[in-house]
Protein backbone atom coordinates (compact mmCIF):
# COMPACT_ATOMS: atom_id res chain seq x y z
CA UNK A 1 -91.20 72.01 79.78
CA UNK A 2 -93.19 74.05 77.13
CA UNK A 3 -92.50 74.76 74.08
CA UNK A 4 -93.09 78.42 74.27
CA UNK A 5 -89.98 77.91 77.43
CA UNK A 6 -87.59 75.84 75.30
CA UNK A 7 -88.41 78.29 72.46
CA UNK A 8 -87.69 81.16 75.14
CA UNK A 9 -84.19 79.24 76.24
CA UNK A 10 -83.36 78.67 72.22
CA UNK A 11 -83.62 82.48 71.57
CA UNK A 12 -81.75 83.35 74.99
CA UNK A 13 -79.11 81.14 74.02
CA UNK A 14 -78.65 82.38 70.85
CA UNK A 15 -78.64 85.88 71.23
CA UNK A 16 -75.97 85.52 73.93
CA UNK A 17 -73.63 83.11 72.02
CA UNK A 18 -74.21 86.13 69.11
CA UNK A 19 -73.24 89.18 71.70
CA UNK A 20 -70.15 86.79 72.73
CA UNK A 21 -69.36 86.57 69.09
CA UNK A 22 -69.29 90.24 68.18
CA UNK A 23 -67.08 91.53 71.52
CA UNK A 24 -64.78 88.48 70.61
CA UNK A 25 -64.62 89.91 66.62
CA UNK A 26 -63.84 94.04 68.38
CA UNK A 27 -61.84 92.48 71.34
CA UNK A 28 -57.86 91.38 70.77
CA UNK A 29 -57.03 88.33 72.21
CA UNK A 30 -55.63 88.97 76.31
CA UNK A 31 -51.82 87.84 74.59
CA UNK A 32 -51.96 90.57 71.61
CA UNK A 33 -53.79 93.40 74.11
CA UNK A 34 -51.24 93.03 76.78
CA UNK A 35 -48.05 93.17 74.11
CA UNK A 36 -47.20 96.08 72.18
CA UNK A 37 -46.77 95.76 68.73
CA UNK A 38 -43.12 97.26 67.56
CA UNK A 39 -43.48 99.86 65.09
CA UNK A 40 -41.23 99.17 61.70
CA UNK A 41 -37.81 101.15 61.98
CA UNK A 42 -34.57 101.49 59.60
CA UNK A 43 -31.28 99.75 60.34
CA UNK A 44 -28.69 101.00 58.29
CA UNK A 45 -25.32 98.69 58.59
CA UNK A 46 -22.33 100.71 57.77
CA UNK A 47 -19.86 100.06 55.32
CA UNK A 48 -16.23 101.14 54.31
CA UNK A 49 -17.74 100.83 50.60
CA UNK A 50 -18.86 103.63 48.53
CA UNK A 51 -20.45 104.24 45.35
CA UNK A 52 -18.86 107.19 43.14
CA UNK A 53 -19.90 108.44 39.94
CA UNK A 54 -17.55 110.69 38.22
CA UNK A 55 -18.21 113.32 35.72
CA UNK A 56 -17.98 112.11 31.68
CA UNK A 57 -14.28 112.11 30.86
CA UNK A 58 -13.05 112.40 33.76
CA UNK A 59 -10.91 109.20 34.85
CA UNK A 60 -12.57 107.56 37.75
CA UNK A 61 -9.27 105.96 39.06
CA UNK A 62 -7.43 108.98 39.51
CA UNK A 63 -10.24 110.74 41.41
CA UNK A 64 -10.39 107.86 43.95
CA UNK A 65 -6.99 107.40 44.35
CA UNK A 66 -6.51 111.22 45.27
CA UNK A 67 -9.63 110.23 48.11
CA UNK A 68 -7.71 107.21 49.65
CA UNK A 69 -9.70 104.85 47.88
CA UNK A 70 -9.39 101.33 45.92
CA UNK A 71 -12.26 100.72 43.24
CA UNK A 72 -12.95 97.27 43.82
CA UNK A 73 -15.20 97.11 40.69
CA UNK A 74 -17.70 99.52 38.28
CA UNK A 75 -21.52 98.65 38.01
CA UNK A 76 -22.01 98.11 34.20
CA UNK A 77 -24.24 100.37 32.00
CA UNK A 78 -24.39 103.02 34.72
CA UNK A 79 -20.64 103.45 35.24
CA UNK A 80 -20.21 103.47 38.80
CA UNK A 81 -17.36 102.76 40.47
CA UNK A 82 -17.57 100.19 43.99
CA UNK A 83 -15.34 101.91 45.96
CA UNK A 84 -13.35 100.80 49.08
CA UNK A 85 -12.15 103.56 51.30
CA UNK A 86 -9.75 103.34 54.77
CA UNK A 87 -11.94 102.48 57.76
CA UNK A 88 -14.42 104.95 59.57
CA UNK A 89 -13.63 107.41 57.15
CA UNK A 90 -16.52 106.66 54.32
CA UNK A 91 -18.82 110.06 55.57
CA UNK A 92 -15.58 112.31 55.07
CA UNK A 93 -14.79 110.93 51.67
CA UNK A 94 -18.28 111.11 50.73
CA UNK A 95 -19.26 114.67 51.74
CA UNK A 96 -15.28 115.34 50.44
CA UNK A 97 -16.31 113.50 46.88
CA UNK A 98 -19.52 115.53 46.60
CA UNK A 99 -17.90 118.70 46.71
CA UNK A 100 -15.45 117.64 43.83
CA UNK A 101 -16.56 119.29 40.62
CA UNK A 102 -15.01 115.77 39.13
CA UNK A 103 -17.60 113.66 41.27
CA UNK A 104 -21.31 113.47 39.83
CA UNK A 105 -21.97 111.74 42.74
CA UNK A 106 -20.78 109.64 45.82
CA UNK A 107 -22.73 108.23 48.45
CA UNK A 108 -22.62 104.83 50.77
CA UNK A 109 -22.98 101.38 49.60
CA UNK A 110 -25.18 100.02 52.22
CA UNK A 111 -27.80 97.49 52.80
CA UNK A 112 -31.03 98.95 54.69
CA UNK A 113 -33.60 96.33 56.26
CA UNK A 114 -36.73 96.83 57.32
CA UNK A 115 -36.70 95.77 61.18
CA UNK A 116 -38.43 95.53 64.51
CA UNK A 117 -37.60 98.61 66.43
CA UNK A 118 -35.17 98.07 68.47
CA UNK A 119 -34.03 95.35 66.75
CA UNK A 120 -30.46 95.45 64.53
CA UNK A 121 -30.21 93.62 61.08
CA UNK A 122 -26.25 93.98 61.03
């Protein structure tokens, strides 16, 4: 064989294994092409627990008592009360809370992960 043919072969060679390496750096691998990937989503898992911040001066336990509630304990240096409430009625008590000129605020305790869709984190 010449050397101008091996030379030729060399530079075939190499340009081709070069080619295959840029389509394999564009291309997905046949596994990740063929699968969708799941877009991120919110699970929310409900609770019967509520956080309620009442007005300065006004006495927190009264307020939640008149709601249904029990406060199971108050965050310190924000002065917010954990509150439990009867069962599958948190969204009445809160929307009922918020319209109480007593209530600064009152709005679910809940934990919110970050999930596969379709997926549930409760």
């Amino acid at each position: 064989m010449s050397r101008i043919t091996l030379a030729l072969l060399l530079l075939i060679f190499a340009v081709s294994g070069l080619a295959m390496t840029a389509r394999a750096q564009q291309d997905p691998p046949p596994e990740e092409a063929s699968q969708p990937q799941p877009e991120p989503s919110m699970t929310v898992c409900q609770s019967d627990r509520i956080l309620v911040k009442v007005q300065d001066g006004v006495d927190a336990a009264t307020v939640v008592a008149r709601y249904g509630g029990t406060i199971l304990h108050t965050i310190p240096g924000i002065n917010v009360q954990v509150v439990n409430v009867p069962h599958a009625q948190g969204q009445q008590i809160i929307d009922a809370m918020n319209a109480d000129p007593e209530v600064q605020y009152a709005e679910a305790d809940q934990i919110v992960h970050a999930t596969a869709q379709g997926a549930s984190g409760c």
